[in-house]
Protein backbone atom coordinates (compact mmCIF):
# COMPACT_ATOMS: atom_id res chain seq x y z
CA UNK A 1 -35.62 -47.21 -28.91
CA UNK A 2 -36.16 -47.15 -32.88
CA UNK A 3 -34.00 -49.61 -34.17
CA UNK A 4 -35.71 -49.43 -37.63
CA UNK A 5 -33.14 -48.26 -40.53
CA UNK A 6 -34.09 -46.58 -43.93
CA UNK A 7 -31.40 -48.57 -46.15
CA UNK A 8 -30.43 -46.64 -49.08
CA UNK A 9 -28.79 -48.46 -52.10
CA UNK A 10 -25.67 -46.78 -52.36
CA UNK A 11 -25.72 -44.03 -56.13
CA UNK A 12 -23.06 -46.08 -57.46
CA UNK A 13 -24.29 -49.36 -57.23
CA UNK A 14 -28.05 -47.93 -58.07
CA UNK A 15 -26.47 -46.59 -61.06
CA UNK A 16 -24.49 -50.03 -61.81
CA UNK A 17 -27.90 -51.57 -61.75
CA UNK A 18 -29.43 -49.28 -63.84
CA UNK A 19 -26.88 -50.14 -66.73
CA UNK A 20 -27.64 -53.67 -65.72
CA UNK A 21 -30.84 -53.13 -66.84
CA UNK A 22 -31.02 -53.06 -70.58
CA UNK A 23 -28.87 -55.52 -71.33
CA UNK A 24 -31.42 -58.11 -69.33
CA UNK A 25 -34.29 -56.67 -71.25
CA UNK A 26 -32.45 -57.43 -74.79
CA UNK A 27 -31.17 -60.39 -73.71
CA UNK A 28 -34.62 -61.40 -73.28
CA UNK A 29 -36.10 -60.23 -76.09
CA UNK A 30 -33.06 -61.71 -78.07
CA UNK A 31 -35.12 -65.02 -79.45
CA UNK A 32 -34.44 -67.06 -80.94
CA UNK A 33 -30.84 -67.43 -81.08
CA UNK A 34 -30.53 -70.69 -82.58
CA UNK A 35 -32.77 -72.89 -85.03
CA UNK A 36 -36.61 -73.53 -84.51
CA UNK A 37 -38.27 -77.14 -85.03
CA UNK A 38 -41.74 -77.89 -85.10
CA UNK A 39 -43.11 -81.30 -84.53
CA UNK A 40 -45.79 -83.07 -86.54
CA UNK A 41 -46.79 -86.19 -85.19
CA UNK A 42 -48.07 -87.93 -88.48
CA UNK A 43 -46.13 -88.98 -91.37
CA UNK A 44 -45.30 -86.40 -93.97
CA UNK A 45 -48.46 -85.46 -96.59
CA UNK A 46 -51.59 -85.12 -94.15
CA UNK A 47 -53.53 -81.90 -93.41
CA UNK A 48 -51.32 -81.51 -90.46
CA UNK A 49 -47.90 -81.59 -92.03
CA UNK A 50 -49.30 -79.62 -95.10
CA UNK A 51 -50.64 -76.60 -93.29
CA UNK A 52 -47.41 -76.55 -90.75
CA UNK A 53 -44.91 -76.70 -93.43
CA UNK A 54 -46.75 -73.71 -94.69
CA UNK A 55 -46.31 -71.91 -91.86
CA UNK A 56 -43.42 -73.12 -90.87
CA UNK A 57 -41.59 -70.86 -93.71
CA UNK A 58 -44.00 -67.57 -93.15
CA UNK A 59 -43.29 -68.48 -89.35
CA UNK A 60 -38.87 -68.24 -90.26
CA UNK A 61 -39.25 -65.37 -92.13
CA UNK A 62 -40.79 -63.02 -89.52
CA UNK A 63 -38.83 -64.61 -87.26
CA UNK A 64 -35.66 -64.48 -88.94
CA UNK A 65 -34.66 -67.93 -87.98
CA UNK A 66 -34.51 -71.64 -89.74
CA UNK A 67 -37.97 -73.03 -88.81
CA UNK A 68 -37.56 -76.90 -89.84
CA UNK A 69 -40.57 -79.36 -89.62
CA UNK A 70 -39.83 -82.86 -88.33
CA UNK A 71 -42.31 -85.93 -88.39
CA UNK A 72 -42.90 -87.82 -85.34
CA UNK A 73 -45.68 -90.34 -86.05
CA UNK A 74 -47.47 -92.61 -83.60
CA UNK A 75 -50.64 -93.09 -81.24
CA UNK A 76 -53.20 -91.17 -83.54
CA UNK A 77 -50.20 -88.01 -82.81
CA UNK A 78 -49.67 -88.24 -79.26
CA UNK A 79 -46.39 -89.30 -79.20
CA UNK A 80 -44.94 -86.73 -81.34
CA UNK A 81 -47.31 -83.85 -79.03
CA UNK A 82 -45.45 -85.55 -75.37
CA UNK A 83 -42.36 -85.57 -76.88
CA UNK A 84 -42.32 -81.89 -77.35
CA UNK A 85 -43.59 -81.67 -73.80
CA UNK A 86 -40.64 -83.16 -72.45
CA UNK A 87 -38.16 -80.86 -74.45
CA UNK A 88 -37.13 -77.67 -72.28
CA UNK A 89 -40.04 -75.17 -72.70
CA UNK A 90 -38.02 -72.61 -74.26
CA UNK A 91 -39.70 -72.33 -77.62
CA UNK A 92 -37.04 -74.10 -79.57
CA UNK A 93 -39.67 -76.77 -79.88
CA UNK A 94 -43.10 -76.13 -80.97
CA UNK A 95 -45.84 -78.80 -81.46
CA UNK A 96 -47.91 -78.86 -84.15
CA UNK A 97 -51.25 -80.48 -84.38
CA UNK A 98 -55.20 -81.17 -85.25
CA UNK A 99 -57.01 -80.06 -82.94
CA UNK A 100 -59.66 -82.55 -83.02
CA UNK A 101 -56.68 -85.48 -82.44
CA UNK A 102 -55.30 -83.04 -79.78
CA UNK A 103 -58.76 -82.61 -78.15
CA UNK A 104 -58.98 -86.59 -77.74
CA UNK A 105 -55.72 -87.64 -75.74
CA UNK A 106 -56.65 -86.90 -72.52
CA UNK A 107 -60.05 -89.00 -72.51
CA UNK A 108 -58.44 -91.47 -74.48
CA UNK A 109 -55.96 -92.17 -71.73
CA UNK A 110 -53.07 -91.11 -74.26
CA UNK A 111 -52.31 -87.87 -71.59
CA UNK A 112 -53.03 -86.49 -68.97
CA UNK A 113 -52.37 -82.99 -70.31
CA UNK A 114 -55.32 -80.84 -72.05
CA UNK A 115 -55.02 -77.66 -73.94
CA UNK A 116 -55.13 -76.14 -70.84
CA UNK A 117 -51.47 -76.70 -70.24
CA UNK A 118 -50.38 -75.14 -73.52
CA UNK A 119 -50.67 -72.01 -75.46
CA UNK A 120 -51.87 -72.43 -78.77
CA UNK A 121 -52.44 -71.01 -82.32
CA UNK A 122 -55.13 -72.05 -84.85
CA UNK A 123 -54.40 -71.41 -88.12
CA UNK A 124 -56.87 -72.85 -90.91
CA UNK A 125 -60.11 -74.97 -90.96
CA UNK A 126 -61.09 -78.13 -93.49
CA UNK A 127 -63.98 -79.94 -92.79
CA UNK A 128 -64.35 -83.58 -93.11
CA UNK A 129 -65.62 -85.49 -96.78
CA UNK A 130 -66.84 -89.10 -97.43
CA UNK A 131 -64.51 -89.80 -99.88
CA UNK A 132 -64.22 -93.22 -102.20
CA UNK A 133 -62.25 -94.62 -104.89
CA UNK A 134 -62.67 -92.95 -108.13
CA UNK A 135 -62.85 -94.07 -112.02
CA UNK A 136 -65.06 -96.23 -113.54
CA UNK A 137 -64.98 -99.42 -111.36
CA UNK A 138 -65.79 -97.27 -108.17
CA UNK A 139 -68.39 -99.35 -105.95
CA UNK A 140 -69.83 -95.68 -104.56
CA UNK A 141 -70.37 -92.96 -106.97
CA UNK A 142 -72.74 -91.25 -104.86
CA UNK A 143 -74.06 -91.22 -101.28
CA UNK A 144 -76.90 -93.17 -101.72
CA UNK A 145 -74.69 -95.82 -103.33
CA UNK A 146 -72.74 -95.79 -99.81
CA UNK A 147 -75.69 -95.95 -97.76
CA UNK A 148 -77.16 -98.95 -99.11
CA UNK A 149 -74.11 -101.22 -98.82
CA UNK A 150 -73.55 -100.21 -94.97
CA UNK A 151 -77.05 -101.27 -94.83
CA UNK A 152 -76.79 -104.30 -96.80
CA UNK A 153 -73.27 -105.12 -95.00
CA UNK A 154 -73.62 -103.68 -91.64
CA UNK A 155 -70.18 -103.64 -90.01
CA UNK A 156 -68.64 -104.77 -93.00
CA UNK A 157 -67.88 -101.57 -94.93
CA UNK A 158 -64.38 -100.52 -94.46
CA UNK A 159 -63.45 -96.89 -93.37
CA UNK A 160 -59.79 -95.66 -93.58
CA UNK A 161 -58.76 -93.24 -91.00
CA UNK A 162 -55.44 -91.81 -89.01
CA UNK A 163 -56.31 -93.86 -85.69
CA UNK A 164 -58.93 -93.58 -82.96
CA UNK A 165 -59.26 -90.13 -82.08
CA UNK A 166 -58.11 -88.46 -84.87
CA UNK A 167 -59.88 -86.23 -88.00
CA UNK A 168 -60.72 -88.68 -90.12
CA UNK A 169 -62.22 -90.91 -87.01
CA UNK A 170 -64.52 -88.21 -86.01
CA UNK A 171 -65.62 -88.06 -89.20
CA UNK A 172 -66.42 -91.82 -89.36
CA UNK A 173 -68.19 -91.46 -86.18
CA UNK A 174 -70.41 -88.77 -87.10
CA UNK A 175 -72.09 -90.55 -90.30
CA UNK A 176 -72.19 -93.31 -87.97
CA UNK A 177 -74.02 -91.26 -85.09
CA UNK A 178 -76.37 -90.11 -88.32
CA UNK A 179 -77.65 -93.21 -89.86
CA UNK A 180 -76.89 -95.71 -87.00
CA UNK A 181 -75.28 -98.15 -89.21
CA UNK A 182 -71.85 -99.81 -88.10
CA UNK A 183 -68.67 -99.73 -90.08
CA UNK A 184 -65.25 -101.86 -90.00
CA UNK A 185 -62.41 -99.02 -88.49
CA UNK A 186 -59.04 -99.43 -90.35
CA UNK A 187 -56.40 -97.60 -88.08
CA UNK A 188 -53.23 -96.60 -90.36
CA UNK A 189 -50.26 -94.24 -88.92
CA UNK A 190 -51.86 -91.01 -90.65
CA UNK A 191 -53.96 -89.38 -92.97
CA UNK A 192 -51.75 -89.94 -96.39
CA UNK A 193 -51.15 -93.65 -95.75
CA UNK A 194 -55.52 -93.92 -94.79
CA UNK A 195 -55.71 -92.03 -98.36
CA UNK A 196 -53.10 -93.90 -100.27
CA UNK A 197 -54.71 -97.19 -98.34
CA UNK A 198 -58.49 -95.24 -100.60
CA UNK A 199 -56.59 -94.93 -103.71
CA UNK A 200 -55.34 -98.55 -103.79
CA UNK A 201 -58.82 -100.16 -102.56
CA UNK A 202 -57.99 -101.55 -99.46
CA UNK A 203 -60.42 -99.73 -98.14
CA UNK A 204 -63.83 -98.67 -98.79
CA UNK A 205 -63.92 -95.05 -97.65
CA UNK A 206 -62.05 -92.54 -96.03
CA UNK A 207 -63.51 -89.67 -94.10
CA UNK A 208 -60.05 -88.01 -93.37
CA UNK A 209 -60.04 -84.32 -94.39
CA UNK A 210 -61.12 -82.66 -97.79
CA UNK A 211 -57.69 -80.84 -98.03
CA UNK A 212 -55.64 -83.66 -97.72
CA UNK A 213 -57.86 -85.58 -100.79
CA UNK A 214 -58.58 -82.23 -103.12
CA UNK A 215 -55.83 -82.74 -105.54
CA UNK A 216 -57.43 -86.76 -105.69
CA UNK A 217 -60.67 -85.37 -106.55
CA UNK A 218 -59.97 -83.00 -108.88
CA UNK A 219 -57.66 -85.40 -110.79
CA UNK A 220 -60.88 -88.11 -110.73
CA UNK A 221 -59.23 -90.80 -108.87
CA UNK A 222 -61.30 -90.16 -105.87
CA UNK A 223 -65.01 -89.70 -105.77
CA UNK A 224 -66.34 -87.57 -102.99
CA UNK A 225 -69.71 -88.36 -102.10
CA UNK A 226 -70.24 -85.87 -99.16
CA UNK A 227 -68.52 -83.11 -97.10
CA UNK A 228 -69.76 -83.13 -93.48
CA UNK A 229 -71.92 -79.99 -93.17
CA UNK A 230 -75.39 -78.72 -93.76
CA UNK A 231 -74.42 -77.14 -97.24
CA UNK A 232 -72.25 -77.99 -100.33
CA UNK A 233 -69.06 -77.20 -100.78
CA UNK A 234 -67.52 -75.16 -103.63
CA UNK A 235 -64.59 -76.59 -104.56
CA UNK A 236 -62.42 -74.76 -107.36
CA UNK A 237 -61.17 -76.80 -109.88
CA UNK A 238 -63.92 -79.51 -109.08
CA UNK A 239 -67.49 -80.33 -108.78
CA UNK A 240 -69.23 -78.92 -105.48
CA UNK A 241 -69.83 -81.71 -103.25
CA UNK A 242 -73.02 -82.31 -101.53
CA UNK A 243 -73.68 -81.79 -97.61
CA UNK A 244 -74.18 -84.70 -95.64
CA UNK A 245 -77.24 -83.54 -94.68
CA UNK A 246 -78.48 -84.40 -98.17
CA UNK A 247 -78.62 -88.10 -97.68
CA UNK A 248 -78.46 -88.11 -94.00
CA UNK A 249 -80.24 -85.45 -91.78
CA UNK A 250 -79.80 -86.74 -88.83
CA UNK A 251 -76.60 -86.18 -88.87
CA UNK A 252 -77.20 -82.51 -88.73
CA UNK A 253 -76.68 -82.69 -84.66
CA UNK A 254 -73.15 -83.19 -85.32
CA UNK A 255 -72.17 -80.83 -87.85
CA UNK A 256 -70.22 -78.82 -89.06
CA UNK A 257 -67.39 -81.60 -88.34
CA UNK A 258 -63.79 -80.81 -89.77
CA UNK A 259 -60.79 -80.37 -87.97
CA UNK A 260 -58.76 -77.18 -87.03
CA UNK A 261 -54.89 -77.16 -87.45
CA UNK A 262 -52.42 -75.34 -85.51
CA UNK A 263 -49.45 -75.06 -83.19
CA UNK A 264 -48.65 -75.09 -79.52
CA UNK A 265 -45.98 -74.41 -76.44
CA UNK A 266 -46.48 -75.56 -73.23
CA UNK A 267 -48.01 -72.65 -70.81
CA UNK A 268 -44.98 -72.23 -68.84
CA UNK A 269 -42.77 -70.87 -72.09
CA UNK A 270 -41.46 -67.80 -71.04
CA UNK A 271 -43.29 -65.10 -72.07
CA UNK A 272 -41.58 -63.21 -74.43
CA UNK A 273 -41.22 -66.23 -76.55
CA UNK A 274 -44.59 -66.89 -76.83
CA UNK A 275 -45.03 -62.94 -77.44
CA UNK A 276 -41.97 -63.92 -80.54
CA UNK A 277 -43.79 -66.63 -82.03
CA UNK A 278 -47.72 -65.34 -81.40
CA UNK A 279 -46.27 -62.36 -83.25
CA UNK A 280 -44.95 -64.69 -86.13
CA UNK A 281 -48.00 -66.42 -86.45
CA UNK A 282 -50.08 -63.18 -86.90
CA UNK A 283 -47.73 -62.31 -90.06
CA UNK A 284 -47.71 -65.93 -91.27
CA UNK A 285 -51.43 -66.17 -91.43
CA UNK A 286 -51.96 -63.02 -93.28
CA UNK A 287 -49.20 -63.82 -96.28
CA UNK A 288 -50.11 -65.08 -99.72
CA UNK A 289 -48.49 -68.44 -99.31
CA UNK A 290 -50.48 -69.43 -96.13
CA UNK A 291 -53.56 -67.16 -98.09
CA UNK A 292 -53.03 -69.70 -101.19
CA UNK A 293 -52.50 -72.70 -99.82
CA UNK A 294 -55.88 -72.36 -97.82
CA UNK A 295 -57.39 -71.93 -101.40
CA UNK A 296 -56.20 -74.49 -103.35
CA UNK A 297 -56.89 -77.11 -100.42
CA UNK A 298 -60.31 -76.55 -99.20
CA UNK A 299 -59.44 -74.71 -96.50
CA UNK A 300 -60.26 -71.22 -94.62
CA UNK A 301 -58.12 -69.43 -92.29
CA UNK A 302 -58.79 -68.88 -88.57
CA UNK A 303 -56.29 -67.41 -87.52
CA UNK A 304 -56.97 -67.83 -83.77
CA UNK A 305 -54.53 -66.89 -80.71
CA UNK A 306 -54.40 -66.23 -76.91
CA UNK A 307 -58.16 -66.28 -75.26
CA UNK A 308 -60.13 -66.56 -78.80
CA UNK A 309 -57.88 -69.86 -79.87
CA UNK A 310 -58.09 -71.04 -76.20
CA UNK A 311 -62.18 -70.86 -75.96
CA UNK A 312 -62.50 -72.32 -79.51
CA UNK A 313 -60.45 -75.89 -77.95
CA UNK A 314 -62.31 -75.51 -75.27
CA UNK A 315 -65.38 -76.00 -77.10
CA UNK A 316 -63.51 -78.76 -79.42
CA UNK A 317 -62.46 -80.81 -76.26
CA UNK A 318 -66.46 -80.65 -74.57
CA UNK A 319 -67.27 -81.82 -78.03
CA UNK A 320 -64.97 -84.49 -79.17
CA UNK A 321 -64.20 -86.10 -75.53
CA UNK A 322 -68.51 -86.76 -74.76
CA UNK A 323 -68.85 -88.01 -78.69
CA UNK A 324 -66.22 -90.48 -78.06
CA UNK A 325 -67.37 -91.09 -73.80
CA UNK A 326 -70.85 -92.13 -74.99
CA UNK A 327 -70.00 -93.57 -77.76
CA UNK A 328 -67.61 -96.18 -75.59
CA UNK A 329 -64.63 -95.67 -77.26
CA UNK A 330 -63.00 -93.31 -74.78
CA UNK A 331 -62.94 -94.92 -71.17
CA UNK A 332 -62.24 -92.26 -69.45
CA UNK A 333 -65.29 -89.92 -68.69
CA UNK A 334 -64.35 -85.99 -69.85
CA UNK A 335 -65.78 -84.59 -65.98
CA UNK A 336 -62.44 -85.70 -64.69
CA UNK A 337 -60.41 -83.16 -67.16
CA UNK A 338 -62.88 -80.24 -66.06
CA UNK A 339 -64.48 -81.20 -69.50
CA UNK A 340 -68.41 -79.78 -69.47
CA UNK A 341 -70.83 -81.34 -71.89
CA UNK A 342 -72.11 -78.87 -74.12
CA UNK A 343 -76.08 -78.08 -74.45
């Protein structure tokens, strides 16, 4: 005997369903419904909180929401990145970051998430310059200059940067992988206190990021001996500055070495948020105000989402976890993050 039934929702209740419908669909693709923040974990005035707060108003606009910025400093940015983390992942909280930094935490024993747990957006580029104190009484006007006092004081020279891990450390690392000459690391809380720390002399250099120092430079109160990469850079408003390379070819390996800035939800965000805000980004990248403020701070846009942003951290983590492994400053070997070491 065929006990098997064909059950038939019932016409009413199909129907009742069917009205159902729609309002689920807009309910969903009703975000955001309330104000948006954005975390940057560095103090206010480094490449990071620059190029957010930029975006950050294209970003509200196209989204027709309040998009505030808020500063969470501490542990070269990882504190600021885990605290979005542990906010629900509903959008309302978006991280904000350099990617290099980023790239670092997980080797560095700061987290044990990688950008494979998030989604993320990368907006502009700004590659790294050897940058000193300017006017007259500068000790380095030139590269040369700098090379022969880490030579004459190896280990003694003092570099400025936002913490282990970050831009401006990768920088310092680099020159250091080029001309094998030790230097004295000054951690401060971000890139405008390690530039402010320049400006005032208590240190000797800082390799942080030419678009955080431009308006220095052009002004003359900082001197900028090199930008890391195998050509000059034109700089409007200033004097191009030499390549690395110039002075120090073995650095060449290494190059080009900047950092990448951009923003970030955890993977799990629902997906028509992260459709809302990849969708936001696209606009924000294209207007004049992001399109200017790339200009006038030594900057070019990316604009990199979904697989293409993904594959271009990728390559960032391989890069920045084995420089720091084998140099000994990260403990924590990049194999056990799925990290390959790139050929």
């Amino acid at each position: 005997m065929n006990t098997q039934r064909n059950w038939r929702i019932p016409a009413s209740i199909a129907l009742g369903l069917t009205a159902f419908l729609p309002q689920i669909s807009g309910a969903q693709a009703n975000w955001p419904t309330q104000d948006i923040s954005i975390v940057v974990p560095y103090p206010p005035g480094g490449g990071t909180d620059l190029t957010t707060r930029a975006l950050a108003e294209e970003m509200g606009k196209a989204l027709k929401a309040n998009v505030s910025v808020l500063n969470q400093p501490g542990a070269a940015g990882s504190i600021g990145t885990l605290a979005v983390w542990n906010k629900p992942h509903n959008g309302y909280t978006i991280a904000a970051n350099g990617l290099l930094a980023f790239s670092s935490y997980a080797v560095m024993g700061l987290s044990e998430k990688t950008y494979k747990d998030w989604n993320i957006w990368v907006a502009t580029y700004s590659p790294n310059a050897i940058v000193t104190k300017g006017g007259d009484s500068a000790k380095y006007k030139t590269m040369p200059d700098l090379l022969a006092a880490l030579k004459a004081k190896p280990g003694e020279i003092t570099f400025g940067t936002a913490g282990v891990g970050s831009g401006g450390y990768m920088g310092a690392e680099v020159l250091k992988l080029g001309t094998k000459l030790p230097y004295k690391h000054i951690a401060y809380q971000g890139g405008a206190p390690a530039i402010i720390g320049g400006l005032s002399g208590e240190v000797d250099v800082v390799p942080q990021l030419l678009m955080e120092m431009v308006d220095h430079i052009r002004a003359g109160k900082m001197n900028a001996l090199a930008v890391l990469m195998d050509q000059p850079f034109k700089l409007s408003g200033a004097a191009d500055i030499p390549a690395v390379t110039t002075s120090v070819p073995d650095a060449k390996p290494y190059l080009p070495m900047g950092e990448s800035f951009g923003i970030m939800v955890p993977k799990d965000t629902p997906a028509n948020v992260v459709q809302a805000i990849d969708a936001a980004f696209k606009v924000a990248v294209k207007s004049d105000t992001v399109k200017k403020f790339a200009a006038e701070k030594g900057s070019v846009i990316l604009a990199l989402s979904g697989d293409e942003a993904q594959a271009h951290v990728a390559k960032l983590s391989s890069i920045v976890s084995w420089t720091l492994f084998d140099g000994g400053t990260a403990k924590i070997s990049p194999e056990k993050f799925g990290f390959p070491r790139l050929k």
